[in-house]
Structure formats: structure tokens, C-alpha cells
C-alpha atoms as a PDB file:
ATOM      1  CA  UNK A   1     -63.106  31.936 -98.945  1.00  0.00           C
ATOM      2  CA  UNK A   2     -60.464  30.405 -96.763  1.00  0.00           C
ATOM      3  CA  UNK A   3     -61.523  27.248 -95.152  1.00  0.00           C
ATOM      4  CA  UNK A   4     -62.286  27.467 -91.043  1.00  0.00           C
ATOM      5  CA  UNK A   5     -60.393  25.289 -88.657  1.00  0.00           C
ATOM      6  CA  UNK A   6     -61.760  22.882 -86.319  1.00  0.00           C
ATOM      7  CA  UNK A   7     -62.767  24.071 -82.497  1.00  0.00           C
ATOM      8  CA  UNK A   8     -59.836  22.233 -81.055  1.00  0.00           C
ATOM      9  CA  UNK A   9     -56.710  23.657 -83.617  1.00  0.00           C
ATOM     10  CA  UNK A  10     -58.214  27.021 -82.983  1.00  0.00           C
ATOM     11  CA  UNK A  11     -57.531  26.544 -79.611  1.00  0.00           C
ATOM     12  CA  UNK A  12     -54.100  25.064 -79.614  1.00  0.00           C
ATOM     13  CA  UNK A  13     -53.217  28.027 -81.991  1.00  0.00           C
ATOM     14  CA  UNK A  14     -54.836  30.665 -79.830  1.00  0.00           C
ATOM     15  CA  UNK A  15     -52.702  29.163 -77.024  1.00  0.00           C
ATOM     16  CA  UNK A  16     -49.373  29.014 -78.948  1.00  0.00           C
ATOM     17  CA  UNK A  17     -50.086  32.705 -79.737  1.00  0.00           C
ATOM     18  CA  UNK A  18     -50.739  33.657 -76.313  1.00  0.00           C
ATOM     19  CA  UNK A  19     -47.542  32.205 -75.422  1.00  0.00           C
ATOM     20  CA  UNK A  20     -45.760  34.553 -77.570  1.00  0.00           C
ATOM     21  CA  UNK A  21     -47.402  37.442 -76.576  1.00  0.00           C
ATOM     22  CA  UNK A  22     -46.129  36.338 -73.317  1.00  0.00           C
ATOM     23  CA  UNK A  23     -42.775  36.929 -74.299  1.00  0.00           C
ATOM     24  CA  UNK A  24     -43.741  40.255 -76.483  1.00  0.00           C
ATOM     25  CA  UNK A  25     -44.192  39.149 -79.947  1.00  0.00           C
ATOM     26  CA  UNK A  26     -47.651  40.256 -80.984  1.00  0.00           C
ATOM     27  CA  UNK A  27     -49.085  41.159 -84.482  1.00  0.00           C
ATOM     28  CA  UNK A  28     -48.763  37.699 -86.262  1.00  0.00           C
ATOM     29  CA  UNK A  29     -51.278  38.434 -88.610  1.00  0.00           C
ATOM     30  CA  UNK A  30     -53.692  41.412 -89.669  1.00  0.00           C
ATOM     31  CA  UNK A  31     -57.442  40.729 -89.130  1.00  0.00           C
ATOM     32  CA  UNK A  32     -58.391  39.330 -93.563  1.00  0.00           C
ATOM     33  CA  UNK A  33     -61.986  41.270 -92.992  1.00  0.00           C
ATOM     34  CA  UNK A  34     -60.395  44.388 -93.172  1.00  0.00           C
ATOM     35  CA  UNK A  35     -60.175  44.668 -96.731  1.00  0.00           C
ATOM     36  CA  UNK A  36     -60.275  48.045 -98.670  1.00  0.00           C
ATOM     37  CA  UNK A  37     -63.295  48.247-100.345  1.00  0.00           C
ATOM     38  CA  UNK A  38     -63.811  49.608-104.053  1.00  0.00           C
ATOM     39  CA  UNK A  39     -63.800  53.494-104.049  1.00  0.00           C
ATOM     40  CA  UNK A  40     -66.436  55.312-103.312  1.00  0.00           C
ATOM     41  CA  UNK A  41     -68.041  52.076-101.408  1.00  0.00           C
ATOM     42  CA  UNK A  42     -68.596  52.123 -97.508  1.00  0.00           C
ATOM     43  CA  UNK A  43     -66.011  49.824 -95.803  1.00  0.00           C
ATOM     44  CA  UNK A  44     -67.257  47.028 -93.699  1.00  0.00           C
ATOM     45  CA  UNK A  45     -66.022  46.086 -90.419  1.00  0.00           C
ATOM     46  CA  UNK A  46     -65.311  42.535 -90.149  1.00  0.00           C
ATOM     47  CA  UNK A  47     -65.537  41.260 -86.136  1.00  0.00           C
ATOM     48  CA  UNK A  48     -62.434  41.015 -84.283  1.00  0.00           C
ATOM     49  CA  UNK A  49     -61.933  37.195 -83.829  1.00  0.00           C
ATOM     50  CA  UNK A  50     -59.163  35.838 -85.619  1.00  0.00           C
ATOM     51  CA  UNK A  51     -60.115  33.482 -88.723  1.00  0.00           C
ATOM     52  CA  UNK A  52     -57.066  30.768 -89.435  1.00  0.00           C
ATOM     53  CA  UNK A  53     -56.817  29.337 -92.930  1.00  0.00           C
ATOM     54  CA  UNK A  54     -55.386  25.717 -93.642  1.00  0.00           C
ATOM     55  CA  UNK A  55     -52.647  27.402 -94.867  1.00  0.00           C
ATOM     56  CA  UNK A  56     -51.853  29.125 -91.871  1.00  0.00           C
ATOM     57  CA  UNK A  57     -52.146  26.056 -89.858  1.00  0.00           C
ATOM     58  CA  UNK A  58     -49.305  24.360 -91.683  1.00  0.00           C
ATOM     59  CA  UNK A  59     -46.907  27.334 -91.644  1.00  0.00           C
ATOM     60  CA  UNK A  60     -47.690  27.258 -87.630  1.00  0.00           C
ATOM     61  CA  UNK A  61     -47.589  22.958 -87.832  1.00  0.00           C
ATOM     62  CA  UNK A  62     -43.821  23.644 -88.821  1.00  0.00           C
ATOM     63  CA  UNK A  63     -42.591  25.662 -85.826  1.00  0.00           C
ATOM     64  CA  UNK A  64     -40.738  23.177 -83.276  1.00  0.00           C
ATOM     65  CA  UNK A  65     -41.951  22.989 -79.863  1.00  0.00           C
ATOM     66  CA  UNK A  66     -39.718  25.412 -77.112  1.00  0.00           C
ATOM     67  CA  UNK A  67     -37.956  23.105 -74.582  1.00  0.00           C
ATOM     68  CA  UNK A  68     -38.094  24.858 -71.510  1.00  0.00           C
ATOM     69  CA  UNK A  69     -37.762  28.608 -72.295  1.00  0.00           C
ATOM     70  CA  UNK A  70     -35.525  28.869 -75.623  1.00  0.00           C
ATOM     71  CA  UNK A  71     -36.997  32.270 -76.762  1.00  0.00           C
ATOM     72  CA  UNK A  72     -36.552  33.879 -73.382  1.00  0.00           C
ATOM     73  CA  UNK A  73     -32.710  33.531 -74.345  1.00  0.00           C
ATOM     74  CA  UNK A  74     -32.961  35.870 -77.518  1.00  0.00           C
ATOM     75  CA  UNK A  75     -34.448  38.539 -75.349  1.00  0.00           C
ATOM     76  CA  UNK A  76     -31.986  38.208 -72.001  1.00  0.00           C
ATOM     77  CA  UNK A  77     -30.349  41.096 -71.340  1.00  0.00           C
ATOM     78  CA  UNK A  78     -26.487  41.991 -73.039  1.00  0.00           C
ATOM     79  CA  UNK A  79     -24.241  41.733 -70.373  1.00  0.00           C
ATOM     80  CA  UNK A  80     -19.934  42.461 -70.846  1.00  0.00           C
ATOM     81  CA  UNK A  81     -18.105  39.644 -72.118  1.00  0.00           C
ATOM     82  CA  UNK A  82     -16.070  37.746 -69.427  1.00  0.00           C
ATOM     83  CA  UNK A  83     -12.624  37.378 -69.080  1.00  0.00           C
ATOM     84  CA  UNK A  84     -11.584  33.831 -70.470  1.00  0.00           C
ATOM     85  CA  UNK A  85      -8.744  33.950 -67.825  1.00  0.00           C
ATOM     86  CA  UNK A  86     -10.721  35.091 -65.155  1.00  0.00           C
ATOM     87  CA  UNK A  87     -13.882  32.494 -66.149  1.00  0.00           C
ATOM     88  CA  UNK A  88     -11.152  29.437 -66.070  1.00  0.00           C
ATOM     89  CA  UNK A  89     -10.225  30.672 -62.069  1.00  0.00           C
ATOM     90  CA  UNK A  90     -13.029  28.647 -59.605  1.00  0.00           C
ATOM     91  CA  UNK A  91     -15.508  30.551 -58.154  1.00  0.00           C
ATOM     92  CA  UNK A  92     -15.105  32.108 -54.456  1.00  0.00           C
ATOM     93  CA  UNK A  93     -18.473  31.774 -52.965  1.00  0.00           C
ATOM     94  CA  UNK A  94     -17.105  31.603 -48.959  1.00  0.00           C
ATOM     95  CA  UNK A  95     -16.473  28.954 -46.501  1.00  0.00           C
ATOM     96  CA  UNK A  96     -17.697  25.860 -46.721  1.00  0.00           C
ATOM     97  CA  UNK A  97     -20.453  24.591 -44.389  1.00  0.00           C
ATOM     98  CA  UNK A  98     -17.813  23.249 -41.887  1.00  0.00           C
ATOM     99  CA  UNK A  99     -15.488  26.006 -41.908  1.00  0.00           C
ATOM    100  CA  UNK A 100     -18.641  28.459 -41.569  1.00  0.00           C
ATOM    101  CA  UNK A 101     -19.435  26.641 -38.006  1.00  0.00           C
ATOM    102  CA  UNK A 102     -18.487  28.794 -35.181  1.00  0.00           C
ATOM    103  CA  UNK A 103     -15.932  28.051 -33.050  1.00  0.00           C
ATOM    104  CA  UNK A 104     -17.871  27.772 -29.083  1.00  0.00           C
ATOM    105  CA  UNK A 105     -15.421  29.854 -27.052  1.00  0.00           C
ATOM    106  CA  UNK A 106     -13.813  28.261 -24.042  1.00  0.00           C
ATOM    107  CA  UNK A 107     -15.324  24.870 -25.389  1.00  0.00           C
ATOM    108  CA  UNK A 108     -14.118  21.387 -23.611  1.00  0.00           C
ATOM    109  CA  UNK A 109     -14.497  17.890 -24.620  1.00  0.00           C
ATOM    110  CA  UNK A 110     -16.525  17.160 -21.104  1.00  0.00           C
ATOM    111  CA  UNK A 111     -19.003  19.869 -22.314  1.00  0.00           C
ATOM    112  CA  UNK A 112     -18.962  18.044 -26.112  1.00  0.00           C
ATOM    113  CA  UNK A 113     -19.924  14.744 -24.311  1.00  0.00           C
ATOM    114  CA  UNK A 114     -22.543  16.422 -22.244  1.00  0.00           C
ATOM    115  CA  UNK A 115     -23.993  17.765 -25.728  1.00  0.00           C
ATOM    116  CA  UNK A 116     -23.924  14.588 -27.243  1.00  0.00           C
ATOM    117  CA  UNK A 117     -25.366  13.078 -24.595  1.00  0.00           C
ATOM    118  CA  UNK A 118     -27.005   9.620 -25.189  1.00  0.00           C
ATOM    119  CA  UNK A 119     -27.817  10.508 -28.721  1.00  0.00           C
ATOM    120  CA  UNK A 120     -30.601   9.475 -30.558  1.00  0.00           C
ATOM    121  CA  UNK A 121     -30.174  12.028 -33.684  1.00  0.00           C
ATOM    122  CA  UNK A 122     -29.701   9.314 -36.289  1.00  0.00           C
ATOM    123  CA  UNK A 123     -31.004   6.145 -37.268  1.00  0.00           C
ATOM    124  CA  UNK A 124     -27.153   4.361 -35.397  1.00  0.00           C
ATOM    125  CA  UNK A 125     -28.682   4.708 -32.304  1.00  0.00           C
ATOM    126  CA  UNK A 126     -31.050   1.908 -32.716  1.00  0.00           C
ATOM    127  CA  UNK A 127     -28.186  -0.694 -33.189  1.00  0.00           C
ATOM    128  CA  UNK A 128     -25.162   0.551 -31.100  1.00  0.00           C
ATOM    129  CA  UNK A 129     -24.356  -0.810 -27.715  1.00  0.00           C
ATOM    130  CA  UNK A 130     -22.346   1.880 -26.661  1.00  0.00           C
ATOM    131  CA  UNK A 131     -21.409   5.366 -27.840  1.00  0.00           C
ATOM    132  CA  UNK A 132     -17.436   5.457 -28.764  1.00  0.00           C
ATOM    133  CA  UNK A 133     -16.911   9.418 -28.471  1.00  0.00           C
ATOM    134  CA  UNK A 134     -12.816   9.428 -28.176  1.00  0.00           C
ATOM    135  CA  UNK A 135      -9.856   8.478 -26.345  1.00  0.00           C
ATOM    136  CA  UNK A 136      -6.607   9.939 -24.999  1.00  0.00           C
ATOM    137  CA  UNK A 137      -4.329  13.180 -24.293  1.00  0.00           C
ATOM    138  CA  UNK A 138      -6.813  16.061 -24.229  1.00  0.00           C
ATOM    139  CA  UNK A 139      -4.273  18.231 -25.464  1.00  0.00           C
ATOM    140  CA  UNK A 140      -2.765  16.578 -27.983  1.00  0.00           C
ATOM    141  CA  UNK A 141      -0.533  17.821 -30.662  1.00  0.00           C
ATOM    142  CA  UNK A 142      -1.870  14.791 -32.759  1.00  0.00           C
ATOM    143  CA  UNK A 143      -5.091  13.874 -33.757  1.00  0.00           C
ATOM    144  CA  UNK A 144      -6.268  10.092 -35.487  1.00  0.00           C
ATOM    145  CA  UNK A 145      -9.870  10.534 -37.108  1.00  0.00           C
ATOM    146  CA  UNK A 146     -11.527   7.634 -38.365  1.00  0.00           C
ATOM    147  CA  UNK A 147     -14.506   6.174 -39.940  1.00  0.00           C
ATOM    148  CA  UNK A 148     -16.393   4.653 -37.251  1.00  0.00           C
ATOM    149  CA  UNK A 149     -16.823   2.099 -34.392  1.00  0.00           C
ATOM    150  CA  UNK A 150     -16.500  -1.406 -34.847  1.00  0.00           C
ATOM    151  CA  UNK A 151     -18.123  -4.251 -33.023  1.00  0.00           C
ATOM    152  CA  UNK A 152     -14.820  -4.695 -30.694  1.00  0.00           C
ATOM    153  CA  UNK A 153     -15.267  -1.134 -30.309  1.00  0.00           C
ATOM    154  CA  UNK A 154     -19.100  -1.135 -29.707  1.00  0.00           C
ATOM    155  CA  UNK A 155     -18.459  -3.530 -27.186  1.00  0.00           C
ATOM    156  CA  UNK A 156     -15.851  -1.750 -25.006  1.00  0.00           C
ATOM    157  CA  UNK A 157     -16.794   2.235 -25.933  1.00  0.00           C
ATOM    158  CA  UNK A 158     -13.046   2.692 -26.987  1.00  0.00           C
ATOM    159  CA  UNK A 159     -12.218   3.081 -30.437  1.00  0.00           C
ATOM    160  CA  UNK A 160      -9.901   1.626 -32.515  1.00  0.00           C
ATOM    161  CA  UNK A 161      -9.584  -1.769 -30.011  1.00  0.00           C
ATOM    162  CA  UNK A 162     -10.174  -4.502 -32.171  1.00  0.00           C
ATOM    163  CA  UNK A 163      -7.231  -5.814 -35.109  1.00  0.00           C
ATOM    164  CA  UNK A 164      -7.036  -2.338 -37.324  1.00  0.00           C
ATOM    165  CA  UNK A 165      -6.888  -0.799 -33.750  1.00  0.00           C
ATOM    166  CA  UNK A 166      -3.495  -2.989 -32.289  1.00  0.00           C
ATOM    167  CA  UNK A 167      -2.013  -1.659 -35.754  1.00  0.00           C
ATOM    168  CA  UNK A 168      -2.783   1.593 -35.188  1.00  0.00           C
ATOM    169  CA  UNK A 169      -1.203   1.240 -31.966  1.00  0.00           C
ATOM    170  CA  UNK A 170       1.991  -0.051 -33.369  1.00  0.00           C
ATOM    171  CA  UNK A 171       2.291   2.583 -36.081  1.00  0.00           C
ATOM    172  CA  UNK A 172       1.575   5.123 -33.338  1.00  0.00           C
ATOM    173  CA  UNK A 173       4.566   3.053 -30.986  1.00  0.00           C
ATOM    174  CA  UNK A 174       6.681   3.414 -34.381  1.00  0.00           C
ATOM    175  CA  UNK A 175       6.545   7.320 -34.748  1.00  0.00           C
ATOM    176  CA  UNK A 176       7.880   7.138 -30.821  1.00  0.00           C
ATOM    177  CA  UNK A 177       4.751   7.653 -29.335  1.00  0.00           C
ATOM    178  CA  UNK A 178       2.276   6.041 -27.176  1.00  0.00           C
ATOM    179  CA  UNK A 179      -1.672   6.343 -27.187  1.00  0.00           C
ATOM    180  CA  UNK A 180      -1.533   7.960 -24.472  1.00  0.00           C
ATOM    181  CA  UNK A 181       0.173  11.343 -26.458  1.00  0.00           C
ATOM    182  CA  UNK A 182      -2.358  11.450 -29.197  1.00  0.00           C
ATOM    183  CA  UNK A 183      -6.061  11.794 -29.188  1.00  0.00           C
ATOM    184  CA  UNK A 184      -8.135   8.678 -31.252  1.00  0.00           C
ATOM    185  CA  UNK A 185     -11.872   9.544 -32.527  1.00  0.00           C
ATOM    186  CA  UNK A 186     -14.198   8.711 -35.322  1.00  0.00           C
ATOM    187  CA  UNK A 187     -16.650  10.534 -37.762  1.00  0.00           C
ATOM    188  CA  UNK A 188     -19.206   8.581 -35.887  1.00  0.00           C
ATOM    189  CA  UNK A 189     -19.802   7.716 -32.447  1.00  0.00           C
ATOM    190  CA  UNK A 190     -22.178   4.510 -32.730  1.00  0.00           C
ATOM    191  CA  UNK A 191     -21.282   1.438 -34.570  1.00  0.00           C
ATOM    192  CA  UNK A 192     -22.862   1.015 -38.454  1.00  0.00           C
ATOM    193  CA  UNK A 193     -24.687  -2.146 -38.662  1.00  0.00           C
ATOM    194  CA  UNK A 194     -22.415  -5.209 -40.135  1.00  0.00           C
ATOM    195  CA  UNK A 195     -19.690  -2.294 -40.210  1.00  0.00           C
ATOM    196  CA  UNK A 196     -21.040  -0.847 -43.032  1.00  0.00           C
ATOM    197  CA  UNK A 197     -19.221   2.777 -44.457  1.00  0.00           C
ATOM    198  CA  UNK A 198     -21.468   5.522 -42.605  1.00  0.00           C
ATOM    199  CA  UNK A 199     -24.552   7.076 -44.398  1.00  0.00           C
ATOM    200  CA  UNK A 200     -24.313  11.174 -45.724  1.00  0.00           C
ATOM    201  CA  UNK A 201     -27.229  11.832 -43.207  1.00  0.00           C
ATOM    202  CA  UNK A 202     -25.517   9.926 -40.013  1.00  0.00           C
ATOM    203  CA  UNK A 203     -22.295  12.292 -41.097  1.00  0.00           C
ATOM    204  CA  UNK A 204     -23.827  15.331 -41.585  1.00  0.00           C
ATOM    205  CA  UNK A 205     -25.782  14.487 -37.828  1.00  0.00           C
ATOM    206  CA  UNK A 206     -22.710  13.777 -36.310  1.00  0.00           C
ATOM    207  CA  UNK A 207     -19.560  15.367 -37.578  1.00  0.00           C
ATOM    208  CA  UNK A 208     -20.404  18.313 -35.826  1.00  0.00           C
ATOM    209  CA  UNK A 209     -19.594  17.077 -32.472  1.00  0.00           C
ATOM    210  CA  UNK A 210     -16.033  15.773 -34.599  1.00  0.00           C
ATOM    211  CA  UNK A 211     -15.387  19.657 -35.116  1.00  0.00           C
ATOM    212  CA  UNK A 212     -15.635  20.630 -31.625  1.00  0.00           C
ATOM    213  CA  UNK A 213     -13.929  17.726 -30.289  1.00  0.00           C
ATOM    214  CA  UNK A 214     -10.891  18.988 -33.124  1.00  0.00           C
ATOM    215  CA  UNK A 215     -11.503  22.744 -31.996  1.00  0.00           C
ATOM    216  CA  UNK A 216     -11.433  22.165 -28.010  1.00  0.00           C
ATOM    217  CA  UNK A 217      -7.899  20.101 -28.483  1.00  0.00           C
ATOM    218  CA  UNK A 218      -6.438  22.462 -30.524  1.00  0.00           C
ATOM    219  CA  UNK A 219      -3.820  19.392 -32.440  1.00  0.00           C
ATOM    220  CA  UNK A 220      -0.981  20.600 -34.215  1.00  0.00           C
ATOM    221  CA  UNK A 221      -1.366  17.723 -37.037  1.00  0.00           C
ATOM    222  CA  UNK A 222      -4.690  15.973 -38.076  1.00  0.00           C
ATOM    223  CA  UNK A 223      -4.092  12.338 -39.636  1.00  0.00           C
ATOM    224  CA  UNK A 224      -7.101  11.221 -41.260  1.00  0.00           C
ATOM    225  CA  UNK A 225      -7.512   7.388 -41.603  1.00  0.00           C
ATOM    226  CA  UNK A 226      -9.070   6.238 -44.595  1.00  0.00           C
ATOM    227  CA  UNK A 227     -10.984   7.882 -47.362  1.00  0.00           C
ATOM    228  CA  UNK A 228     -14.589   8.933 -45.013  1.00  0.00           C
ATOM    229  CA  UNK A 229     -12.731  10.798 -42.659  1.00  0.00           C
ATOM    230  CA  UNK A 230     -10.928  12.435 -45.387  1.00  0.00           C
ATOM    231  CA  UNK A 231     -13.851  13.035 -47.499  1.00  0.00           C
ATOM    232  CA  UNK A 232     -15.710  14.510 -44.319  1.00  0.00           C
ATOM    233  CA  UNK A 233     -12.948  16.994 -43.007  1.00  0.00           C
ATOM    234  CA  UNK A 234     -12.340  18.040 -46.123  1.00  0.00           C
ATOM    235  CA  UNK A 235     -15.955  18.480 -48.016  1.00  0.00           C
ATOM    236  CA  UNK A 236     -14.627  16.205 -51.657  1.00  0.00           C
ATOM    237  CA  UNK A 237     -15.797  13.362 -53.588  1.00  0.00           C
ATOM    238  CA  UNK A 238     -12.127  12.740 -54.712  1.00  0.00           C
ATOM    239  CA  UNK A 239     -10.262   9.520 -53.808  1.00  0.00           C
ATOM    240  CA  UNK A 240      -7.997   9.349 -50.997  1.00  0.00           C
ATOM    241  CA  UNK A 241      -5.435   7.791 -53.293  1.00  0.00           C
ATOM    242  CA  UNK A 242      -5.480  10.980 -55.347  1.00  0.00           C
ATOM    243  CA  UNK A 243      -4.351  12.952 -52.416  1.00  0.00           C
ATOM    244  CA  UNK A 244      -2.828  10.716 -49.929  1.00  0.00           C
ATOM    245  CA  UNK A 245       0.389  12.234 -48.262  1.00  0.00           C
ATOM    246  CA  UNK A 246       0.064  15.886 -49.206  1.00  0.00           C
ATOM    247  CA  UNK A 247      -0.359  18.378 -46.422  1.00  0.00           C
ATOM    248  CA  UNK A 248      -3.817  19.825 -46.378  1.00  0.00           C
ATOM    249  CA  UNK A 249      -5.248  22.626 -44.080  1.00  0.00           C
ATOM    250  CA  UNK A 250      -8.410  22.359 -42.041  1.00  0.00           C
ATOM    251  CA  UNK A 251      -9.391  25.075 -39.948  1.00  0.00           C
ATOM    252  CA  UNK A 252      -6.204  26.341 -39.739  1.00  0.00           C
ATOM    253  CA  UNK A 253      -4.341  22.683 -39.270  1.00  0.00           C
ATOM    254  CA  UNK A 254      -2.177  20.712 -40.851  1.00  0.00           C
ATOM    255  CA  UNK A 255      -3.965  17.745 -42.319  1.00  0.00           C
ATOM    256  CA  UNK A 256      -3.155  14.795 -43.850  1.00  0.00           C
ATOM    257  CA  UNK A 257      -4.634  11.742 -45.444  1.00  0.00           C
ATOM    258  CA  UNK A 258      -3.465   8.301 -45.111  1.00  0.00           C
ATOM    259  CA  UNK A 259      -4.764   4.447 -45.553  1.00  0.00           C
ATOM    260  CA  UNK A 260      -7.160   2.871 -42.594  1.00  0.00           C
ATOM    261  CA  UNK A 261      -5.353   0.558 -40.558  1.00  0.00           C
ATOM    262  CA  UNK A 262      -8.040  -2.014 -41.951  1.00  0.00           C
ATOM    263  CA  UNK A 263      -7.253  -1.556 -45.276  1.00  0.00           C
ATOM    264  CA  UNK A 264      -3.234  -2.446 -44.241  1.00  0.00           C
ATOM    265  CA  UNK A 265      -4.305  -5.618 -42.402  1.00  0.00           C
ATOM    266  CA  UNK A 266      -6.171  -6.734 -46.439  1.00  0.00           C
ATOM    267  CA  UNK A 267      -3.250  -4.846 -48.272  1.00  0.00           C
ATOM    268  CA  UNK A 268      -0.075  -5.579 -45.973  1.00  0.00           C
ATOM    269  CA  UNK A 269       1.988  -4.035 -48.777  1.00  0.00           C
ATOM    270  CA  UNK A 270       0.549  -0.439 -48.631  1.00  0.00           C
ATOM    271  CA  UNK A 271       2.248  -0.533 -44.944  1.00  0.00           C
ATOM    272  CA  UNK A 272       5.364   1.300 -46.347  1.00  0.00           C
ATOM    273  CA  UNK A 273       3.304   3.976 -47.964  1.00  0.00           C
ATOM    274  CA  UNK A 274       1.595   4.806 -44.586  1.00  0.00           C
ATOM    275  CA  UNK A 275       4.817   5.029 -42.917  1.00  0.00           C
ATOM    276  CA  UNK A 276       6.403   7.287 -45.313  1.00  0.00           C
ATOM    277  CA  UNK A 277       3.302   9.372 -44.105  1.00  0.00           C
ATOM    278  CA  UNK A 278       3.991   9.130 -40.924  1.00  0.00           C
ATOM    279  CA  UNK A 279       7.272   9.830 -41.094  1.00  0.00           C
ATOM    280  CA  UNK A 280       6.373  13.640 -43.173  1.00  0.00           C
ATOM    281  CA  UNK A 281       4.117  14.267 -39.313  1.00  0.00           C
ATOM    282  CA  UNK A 282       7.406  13.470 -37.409  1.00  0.00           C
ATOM    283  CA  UNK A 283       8.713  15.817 -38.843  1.00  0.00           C
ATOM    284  CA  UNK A 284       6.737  18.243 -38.542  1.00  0.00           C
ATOM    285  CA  UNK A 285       6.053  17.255 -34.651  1.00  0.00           C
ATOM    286  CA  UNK A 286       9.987  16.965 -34.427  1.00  0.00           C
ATOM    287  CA  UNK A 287       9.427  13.448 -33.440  1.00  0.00           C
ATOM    288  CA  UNK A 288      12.170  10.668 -33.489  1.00  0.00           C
ATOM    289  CA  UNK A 289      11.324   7.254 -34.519  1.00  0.00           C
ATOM    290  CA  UNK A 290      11.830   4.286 -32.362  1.00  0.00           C
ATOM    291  CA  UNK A 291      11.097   1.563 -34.812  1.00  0.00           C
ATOM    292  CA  UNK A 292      11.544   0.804 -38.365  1.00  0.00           C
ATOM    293  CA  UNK A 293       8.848   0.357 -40.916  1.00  0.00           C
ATOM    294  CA  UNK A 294       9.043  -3.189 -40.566  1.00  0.00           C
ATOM    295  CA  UNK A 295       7.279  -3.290 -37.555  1.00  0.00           C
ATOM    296  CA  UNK A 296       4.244  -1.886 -38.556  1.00  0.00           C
END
């Protein structure tokens, strides 16, 4: 007679089992009191609770555990077999969240102001002084983005004011311009504390008002300064380095991606890079230069 399992295997085993008749495998094993009796003697009928030998609890000891839902895969439905040219192409799956935001018809930067208003919608507001929205030609063909406000720039509600801002200034004076003709703004309006880089919620709460400001001035050429307005217009964890200079679209723009003004004033040699990249949105704005790269 086989030998009767504890209370608590019986279990486990009657739970294993139930798992696999949760995924449709049934009959495991035929009931042992069923056995044909000698001829010509009655059959009895054994009850209809499963007995497990010791025997059977090893064979079942022996099964590895399913991580997550392994035998679900054996049963998934056949589908065609992809195209390994068409698998390697990325997938289309629509705009991304800033190119999905609508455009506000007729919109002006007074109105964007007026939305913004004295904003409290992220954790900035506690620390600022003074909200920096954006400076210049409403109507520019050129557009500086940055990363954020400084204390120089806390202090006066301008941006770009303090050192990184007089070099800005100069490269702007270089491409024969003058503030005036271009429009300066920054991901963020309020100042990061000890000038930290911006946090992904205090982006994501304020780049919106960015887009409309873009959107109601209509620029020709978008110049991103440094790698968080980059990463921000353009939705990528990738280095600026890896795509600084190249023309980029955004929203229908031209856009390119060059070095903070900060990050020349620590690296003075990286000047000469920036100004061949200002020199490719001459160009394009037909602009003649006024200055040579050594001013910068």
C-alpha cells in the first residue's frame, strides 16, 4: 500500500496542480482505487480524493519552480514571422509628448506671461526672487534657449546678465547682431537653488510655457545652449557632444545644439567650436559677421 503524505505536501501539491489546470493541463494521474477487479467479482469504487505516494512526491519535488508565467509561453498564440528588415526599422508610435501639444491659435507672449502668472507650480518658486520669463525682439528670426536663471539673473528678472550672459552677448555681437534682434529664454523661469541643473518634474512643469513662447515668435533658427535645453526640445538622453552642430528640426524649425556660454568661460578652448556653429546659423539667416572668432 503506497505510503500517505503529510497534510501540508498534500496541499502544496494540490496547489501546484491547480495551477496547471489553470493553464489547461489536467489528468496528471488516474484515481489507483480504480482497479479492475478479478472476473466475475463486483468492482469497488474507491472515493474521489487523490492519494499521492512518496514516489510521486519526488517526481513532482523535481519540477523547477515557473518564474513569472513560463508555461503561458508554450500555449501563446502562432503569430507570422516578422520581417528581420522591417523588425531592425524603429517603431512609429506618433508624436512625441511635445510635438502632440497644440499649437493656441493667435497666441502672444503677453498672454504666455499672463498664464504663467506668478507661478507656484513647482517646488522653484519657494527660492526664486524673481521670475526670468524672456527677453528681446518678439519676432525674432533667432531664438537662444537655455538652462535656467542664475543668481545675477534672479536678481534683475533678465536672463543671461551675469558672466556666461556678457559672452553670450559678444558671440551674439560676433554673428552681426545685437540682443535686441534675437529673443533670450530659459527652460525655466525661476532660479535652481545654488544653480543646480533643473529637476525632470520642474521641466516637465515648465517647458510648456517654453513651447508657446517658441510657437507665438515663430524663429526661423532655434540655438539651444547647453545639453538641458537640448535634451528638453528634443525629448533624448544622448549627449550634446554627440550631436552638437547638426541641424535638427523641432516643430517644424531649424534647431541646433551648441555649448553654454558657462561651459566656454571653464573651457575657453571650445570657443572655436561654438563659433563654427554659429557661423552654419549665419548662414542660414544670411547674416554677415562683424567680428572674428577671436573675440568671443
Amino acid at each position: 500500500m503506497a505510503e500517505r503524505i503529510s497534510e501540508s505536501l498534500e496541499k502544496k501539491l494540490s496547489s501546484r496542480l491547480g495551477f496547471y489546470e489553470d493553464l489547461g493541463i489536467r489528468l496528471f494521474y488516474h484515481a489507483r482505487g480504480a482497479v479492475a477487479a478479478p472476473h466475475g467479482e463486483p468492482q469497488i469504487e474507491t472515493p474521489a480524493t487523490p492519494h499521492f505516494s512518496t514516489m510521486d512526491l519526488q517526481k513532482e519535488a523535481t519540477l523547477p519552480k515557473p518564474a513569472g508565467k513560463p508555461a503561458a509561453q508554450k500555449y501563446a498564440p502562432v503569430v507570422a514571422p516578422v520581417n528581420p528588415k522591417s523588425a531592425s526599422l524603429p517603431i512609429v508610435s506618433g508624436p512625441s509628448l511635445f510635438e502632440a501639444v497644440e499649437k493656441i491659435a493667435d497666441d502672444t507672449l503677453l498672454k504666455v506671461r499672463e498664464d504663467l502668472g506668478e507661478c507656484t507650480r513647482c517646488k522653484l518658486h519657494s527660492t526664486r526672487h524673481t521670475i526670468v520669463f524672456g527677453d528681446g525682439n518678439l519676432k525674432a528670426e533667432l531664438v537662444f534657449v537655455g538652462e535656467g536663471p542664475g543668481a545675477d539673473e534672479d536678481a534683475q528678472g533678465l536672463p543671461f546678465v551675469g558672466r556666461a550672459g556678457k559672452l553670450l552677448t559678444q558671440m551674439i555681437e560676433a554673428m552681426g547682431l545685437q540682443r535686441k534682434d534675437v529673443y533670450i529664454c530659459n527652460v525655466v523661469k525661476c532660479r535652481p537653488p545654488e544653480n543646480r541643473q533643473p529637476e525632470e518634474d520642474e521641466v516637465s512643469t515648465c517647458s510648456p510655457f517654453l513651447l508657446r513662447q517658441i510657437d507665438a515668435i515663430a524663429p526661423k533658427v532655434i540655438v539651444c545652449l547647453g545639453a538641458v535645453a537640448a535634451k528638453t526640445l528634443l525629448q533624448t538622453n544622448r549627449g550634446i557632444s554627440q550631436f552638437r552642430g547638426e541641424w535638427l528640426e523641432f516643430r517644424g524649425r531649424k534647431l541646433l545644439a551648441t555649448y553654454h556660454p558657462a561651459y566656454l568661460l571653464r573651457n575657453p578652448p571650445a570657443k572655436s567650436e561654438v563659433w563654427k556653429d554659429l557661423q552654419k546659423v549665419m548662414a542660414v539667416l544670411g547674416l554677415q559677421s562683424k567680428k572674428k572668432a577671436q573675440s568671443l
